[in-house]
Protein backbone atom coordinates (compact mmCIF):
# COMPACT_ATOMS: atom_id res chain seq x y z
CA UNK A 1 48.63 26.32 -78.07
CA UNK A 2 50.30 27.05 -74.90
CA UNK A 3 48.97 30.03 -72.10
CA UNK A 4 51.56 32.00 -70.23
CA UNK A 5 51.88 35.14 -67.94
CA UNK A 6 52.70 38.08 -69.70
CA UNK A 7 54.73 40.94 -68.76
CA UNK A 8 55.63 43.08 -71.74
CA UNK A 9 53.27 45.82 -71.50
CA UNK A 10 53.98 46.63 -75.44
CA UNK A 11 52.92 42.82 -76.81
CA UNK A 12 49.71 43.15 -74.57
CA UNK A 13 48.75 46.54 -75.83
CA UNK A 14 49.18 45.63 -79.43
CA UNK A 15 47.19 42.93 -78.97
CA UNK A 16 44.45 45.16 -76.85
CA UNK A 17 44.63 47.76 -79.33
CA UNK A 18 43.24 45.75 -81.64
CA UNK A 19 39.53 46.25 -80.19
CA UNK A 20 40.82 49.21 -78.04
CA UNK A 21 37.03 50.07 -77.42
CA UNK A 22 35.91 46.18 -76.02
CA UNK A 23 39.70 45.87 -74.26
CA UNK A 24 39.04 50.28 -72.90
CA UNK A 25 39.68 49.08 -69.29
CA UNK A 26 42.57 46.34 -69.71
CA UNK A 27 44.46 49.15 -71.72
CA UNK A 28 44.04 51.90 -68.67
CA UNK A 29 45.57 48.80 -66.39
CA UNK A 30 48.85 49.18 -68.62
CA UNK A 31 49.24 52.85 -66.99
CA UNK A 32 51.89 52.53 -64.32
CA UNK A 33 49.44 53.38 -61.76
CA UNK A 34 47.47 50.20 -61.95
CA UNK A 35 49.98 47.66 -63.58
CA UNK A 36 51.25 46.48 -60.28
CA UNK A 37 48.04 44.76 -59.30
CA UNK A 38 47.98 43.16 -62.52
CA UNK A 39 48.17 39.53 -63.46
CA UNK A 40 48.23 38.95 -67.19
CA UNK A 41 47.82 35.32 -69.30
CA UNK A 42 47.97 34.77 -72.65
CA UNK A 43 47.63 31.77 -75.15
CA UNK A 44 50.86 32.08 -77.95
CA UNK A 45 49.37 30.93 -81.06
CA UNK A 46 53.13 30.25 -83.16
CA UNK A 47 54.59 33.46 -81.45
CA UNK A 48 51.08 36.17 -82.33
CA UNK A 49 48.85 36.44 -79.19
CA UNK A 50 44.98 35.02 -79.76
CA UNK A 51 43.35 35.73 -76.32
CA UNK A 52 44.14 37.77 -73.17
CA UNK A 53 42.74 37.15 -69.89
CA UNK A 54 43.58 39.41 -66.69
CA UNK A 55 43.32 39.15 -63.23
CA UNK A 56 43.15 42.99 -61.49
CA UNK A 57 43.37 42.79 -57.53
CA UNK A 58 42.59 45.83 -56.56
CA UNK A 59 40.64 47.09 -53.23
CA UNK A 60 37.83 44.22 -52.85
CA UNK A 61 37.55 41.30 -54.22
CA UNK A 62 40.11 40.31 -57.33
CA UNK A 63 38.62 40.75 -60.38
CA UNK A 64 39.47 38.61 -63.28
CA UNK A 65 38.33 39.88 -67.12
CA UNK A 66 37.73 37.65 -70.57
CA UNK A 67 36.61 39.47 -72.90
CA UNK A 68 36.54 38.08 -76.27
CA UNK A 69 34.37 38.38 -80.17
CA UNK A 70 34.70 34.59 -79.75
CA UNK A 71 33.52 33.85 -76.51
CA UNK A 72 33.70 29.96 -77.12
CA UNK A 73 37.29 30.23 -78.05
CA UNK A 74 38.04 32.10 -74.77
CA UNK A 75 35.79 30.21 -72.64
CA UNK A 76 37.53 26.80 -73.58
CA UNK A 77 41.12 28.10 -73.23
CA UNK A 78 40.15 29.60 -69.71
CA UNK A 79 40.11 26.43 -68.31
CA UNK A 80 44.15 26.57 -68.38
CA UNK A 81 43.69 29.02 -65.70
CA UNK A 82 41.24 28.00 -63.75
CA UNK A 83 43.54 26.32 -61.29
CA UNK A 84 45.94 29.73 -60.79
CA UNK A 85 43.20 32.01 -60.08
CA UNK A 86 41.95 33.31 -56.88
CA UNK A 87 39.87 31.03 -54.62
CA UNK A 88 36.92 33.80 -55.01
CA UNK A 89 36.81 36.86 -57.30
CA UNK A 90 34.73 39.29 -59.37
CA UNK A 91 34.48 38.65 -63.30
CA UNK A 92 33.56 40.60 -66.23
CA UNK A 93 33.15 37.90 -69.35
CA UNK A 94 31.65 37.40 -72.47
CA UNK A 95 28.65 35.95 -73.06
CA UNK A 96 28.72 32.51 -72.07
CA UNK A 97 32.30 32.18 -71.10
CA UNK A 98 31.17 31.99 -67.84
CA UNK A 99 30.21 28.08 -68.84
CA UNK A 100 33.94 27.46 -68.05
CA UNK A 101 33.75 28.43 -64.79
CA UNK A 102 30.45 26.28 -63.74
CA UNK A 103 32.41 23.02 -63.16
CA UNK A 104 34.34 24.06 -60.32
CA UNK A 105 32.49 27.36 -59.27
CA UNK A 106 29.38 28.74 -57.99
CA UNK A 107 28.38 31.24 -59.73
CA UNK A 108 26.51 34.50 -58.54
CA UNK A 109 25.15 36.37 -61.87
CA UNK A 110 25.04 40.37 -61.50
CA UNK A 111 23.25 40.69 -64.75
CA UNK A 112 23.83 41.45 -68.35
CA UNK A 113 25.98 44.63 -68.97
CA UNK A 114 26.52 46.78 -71.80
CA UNK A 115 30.04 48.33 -72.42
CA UNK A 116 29.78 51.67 -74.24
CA UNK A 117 32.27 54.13 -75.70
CA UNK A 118 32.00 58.05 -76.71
CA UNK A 119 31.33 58.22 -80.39
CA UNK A 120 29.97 62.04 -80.50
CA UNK A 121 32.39 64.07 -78.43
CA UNK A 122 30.27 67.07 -79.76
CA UNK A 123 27.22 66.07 -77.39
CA UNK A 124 29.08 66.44 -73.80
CA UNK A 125 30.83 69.50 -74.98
CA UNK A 126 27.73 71.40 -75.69
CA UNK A 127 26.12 71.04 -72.74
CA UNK A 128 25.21 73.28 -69.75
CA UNK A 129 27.61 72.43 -66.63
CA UNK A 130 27.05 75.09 -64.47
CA UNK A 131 27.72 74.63 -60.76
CA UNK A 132 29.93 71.49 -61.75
CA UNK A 133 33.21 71.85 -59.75
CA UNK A 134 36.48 69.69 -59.73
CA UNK A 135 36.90 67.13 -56.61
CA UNK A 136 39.94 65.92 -55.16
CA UNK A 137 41.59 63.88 -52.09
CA UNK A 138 40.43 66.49 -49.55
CA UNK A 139 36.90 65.63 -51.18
CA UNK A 140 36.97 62.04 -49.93
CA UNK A 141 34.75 62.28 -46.75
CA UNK A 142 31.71 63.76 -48.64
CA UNK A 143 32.07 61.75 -51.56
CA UNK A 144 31.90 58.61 -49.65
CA UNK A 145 29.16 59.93 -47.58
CA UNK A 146 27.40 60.32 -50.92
CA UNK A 147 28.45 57.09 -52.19
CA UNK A 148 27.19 54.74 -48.82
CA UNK A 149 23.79 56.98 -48.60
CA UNK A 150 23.42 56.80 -52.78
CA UNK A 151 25.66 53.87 -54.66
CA UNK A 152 25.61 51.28 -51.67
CA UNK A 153 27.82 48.09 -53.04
CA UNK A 154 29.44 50.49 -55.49
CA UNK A 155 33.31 50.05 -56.36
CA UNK A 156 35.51 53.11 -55.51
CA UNK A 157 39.33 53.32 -55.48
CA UNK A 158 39.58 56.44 -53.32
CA UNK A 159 43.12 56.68 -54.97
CA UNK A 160 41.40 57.55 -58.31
CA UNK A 161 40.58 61.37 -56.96
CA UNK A 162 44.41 61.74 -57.46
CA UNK A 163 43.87 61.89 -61.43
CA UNK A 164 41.49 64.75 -61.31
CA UNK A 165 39.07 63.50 -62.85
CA UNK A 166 36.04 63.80 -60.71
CA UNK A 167 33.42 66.19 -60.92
CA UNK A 168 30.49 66.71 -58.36
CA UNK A 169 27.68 69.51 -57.85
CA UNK A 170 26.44 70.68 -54.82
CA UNK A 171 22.85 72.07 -53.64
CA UNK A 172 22.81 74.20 -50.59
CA UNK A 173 26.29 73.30 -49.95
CA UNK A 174 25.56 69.21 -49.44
CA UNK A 175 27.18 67.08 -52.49
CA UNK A 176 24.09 65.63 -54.45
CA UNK A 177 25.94 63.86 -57.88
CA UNK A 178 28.95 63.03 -58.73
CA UNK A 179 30.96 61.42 -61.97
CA UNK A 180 34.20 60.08 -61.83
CA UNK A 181 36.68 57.46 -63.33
CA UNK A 182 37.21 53.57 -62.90
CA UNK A 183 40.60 53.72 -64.77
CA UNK A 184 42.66 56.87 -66.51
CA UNK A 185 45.94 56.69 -68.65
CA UNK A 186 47.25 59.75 -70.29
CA UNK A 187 49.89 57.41 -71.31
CA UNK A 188 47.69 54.72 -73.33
CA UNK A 189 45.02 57.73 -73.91
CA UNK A 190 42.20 56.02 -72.44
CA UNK A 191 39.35 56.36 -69.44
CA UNK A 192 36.46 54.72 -68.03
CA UNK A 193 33.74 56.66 -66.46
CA UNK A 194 32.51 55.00 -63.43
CA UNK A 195 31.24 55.97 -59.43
CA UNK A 196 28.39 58.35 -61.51
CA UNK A 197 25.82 58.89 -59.07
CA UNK A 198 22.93 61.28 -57.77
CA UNK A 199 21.28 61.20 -54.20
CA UNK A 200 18.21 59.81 -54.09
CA UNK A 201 16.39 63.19 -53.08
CA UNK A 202 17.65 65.03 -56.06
CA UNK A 203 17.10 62.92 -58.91
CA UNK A 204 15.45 64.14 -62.13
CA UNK A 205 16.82 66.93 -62.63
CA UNK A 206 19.68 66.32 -64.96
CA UNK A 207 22.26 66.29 -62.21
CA UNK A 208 23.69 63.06 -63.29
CA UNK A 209 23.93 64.33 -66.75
CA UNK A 210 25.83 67.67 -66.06
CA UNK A 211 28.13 66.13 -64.17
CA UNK A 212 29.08 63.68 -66.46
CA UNK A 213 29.19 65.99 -69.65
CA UNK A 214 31.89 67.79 -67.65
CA UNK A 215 34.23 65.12 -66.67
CA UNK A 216 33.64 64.16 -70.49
CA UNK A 217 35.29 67.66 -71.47
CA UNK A 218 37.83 67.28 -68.93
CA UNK A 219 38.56 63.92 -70.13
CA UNK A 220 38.88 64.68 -74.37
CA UNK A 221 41.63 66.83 -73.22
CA UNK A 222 44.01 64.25 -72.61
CA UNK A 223 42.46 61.12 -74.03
CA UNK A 224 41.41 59.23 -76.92
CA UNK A 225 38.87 56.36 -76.31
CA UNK A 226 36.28 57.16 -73.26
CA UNK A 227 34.14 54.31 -72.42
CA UNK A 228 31.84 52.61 -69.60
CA UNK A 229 30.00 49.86 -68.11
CA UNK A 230 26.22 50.14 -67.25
CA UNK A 231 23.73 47.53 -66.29
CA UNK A 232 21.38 46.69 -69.20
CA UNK A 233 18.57 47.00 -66.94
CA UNK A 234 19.45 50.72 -65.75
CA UNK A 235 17.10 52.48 -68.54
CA UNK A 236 17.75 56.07 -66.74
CA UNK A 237 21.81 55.52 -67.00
CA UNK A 238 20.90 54.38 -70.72
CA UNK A 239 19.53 57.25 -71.60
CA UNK A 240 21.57 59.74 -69.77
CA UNK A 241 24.81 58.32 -71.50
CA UNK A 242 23.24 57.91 -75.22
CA UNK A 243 22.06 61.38 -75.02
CA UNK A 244 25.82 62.62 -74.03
CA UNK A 245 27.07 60.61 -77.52
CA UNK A 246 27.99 56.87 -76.15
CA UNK A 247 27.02 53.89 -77.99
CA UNK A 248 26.98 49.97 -77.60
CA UNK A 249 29.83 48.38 -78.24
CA UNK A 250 29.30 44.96 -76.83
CA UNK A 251 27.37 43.02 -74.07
CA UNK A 252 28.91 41.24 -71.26
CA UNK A 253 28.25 39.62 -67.82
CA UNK A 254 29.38 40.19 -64.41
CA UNK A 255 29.29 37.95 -61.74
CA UNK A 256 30.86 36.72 -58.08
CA UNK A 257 32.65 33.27 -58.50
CA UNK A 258 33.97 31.22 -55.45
CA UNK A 259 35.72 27.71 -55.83
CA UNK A 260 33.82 24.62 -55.14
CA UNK A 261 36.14 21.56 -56.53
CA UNK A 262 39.83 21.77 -56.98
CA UNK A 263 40.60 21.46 -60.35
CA UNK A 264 43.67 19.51 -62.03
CA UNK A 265 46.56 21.58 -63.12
CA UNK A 266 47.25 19.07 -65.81
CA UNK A 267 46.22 21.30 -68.65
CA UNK A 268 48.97 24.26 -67.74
């Protein structure tokens, strides 16, 4: 079985589309507007596609994603790349394919994940979103004010605001929570809610939640999967996004990797 870099966005969809809900982010990286800070490797089992493994370099550190049903599959075949990847990056795997990382990396662990999708679109579209209004780029100041006094360490592409799909609320004219996206295609019909966040000083008191509900309308209007990441330790993020309809759809790990060892590039 061989690995390669892809570049035919149609092969790599079909292949994502297969678990559209697990692969939610990789398909939003098709969309034109992320694509060219994509890196893409695949192993060709006799000409049909078996595992996908991407490398997104985006602002910060690259992050490289293996995501898999079979994470010991994936996590021996990753070794192939472990020799073209960057000397340090982010990573979102499977359960335990970080094990093919730990000969030749350290390895920071951010904790186990969930990823989640919208499976009651009916929940989000009933709710109350009063005083919810639409940001955009001249937004950017105060939502990074909110962000660096509220999310510290959080990632933001200030580039996403261009999509339109971030929502904030503001007390007393100060912006106290805000919802946005990670990635957004209206092309492959996907979105990942991400950068959702309330200031310390106004927390619990559903904030968070009406936000949210309103990017999720926003979103079903143009989309067809809606999914995100939380921390599996963040009860209050748990229950804010089960109550607006999401579900589990499968646990994974992120972590910081830099290179300690050179490895051989004899298996490529």
């Amino acid at each position: 079985m061989s690995v390669r870099p892809l570049q035919d966005k149609a092969r790599i969809e079909a292949f994502l589309r297969a678990n559209p809900e697990l692969h939610l982010y990789s398909l939003g990286d098709l969309d034109d507007f992320f694509w060219p800070h994509t890196t893409w490797y695949g192993w060709d089992d006799g000409g049909k596609l078996s595992d996908i493994a991407l490398v997104y370099a985006g602002p910060g550190l690259p992050t490289v994603v293996a995501l898999s049903p079979q994470p010991q599959v994936i996590s021996a075949r990753l070794q192939d790349i472990v020799p073209l990847l960057p000397e340090r990056f982010y990573a979102h795997l499977s359960p335990e394919v970080e094990n093919a990382f730990r000969p030749t990396h350290r390895l920071e662990a951010h904790g186990l994940h969930y990823k989640m999708a919208l499976h009651d679109a009916s929940r989000p579209a009933g709710r109350d979103c009063s005083g919810v209004v639409r940001l955009g780029p001249p937004d950017l100041d105060e939502l990074n004010h909110l962000y660096t006094e509220s999310y510290p360490g959080n990632w933001f592409d200030p580039r996403m605001l261009e999509t339109g799909q971030y929502f904030g609320l503001r007390v007393s004219r100060q912006l106290v929570s805000a919802a946005g996206v990670h990635a957004y295609s209206e092309r492959y019909r996907v979105a990942a809610i991400g950068n959702v966040v309330t200031h310390p000083a106004h927390r619990n008191r559903g904030y968070g939640t009406r936000v949210t509900a309103r990017l999720c309308q926003s979103l079903r209007e143009n989309v067809e999967h809606i999914g995100l990441n939380v921390a599996a330790d963040n009860g209050a993020a748990l229950a804010c996004y089960t109550g607006l309809g999401f579900e589990l759809i499968a646990p994974y790990g992120e972590f910081t990797m830099g290179r300690t060892t050179s490895p051989s590039l004899e298996r490529t």
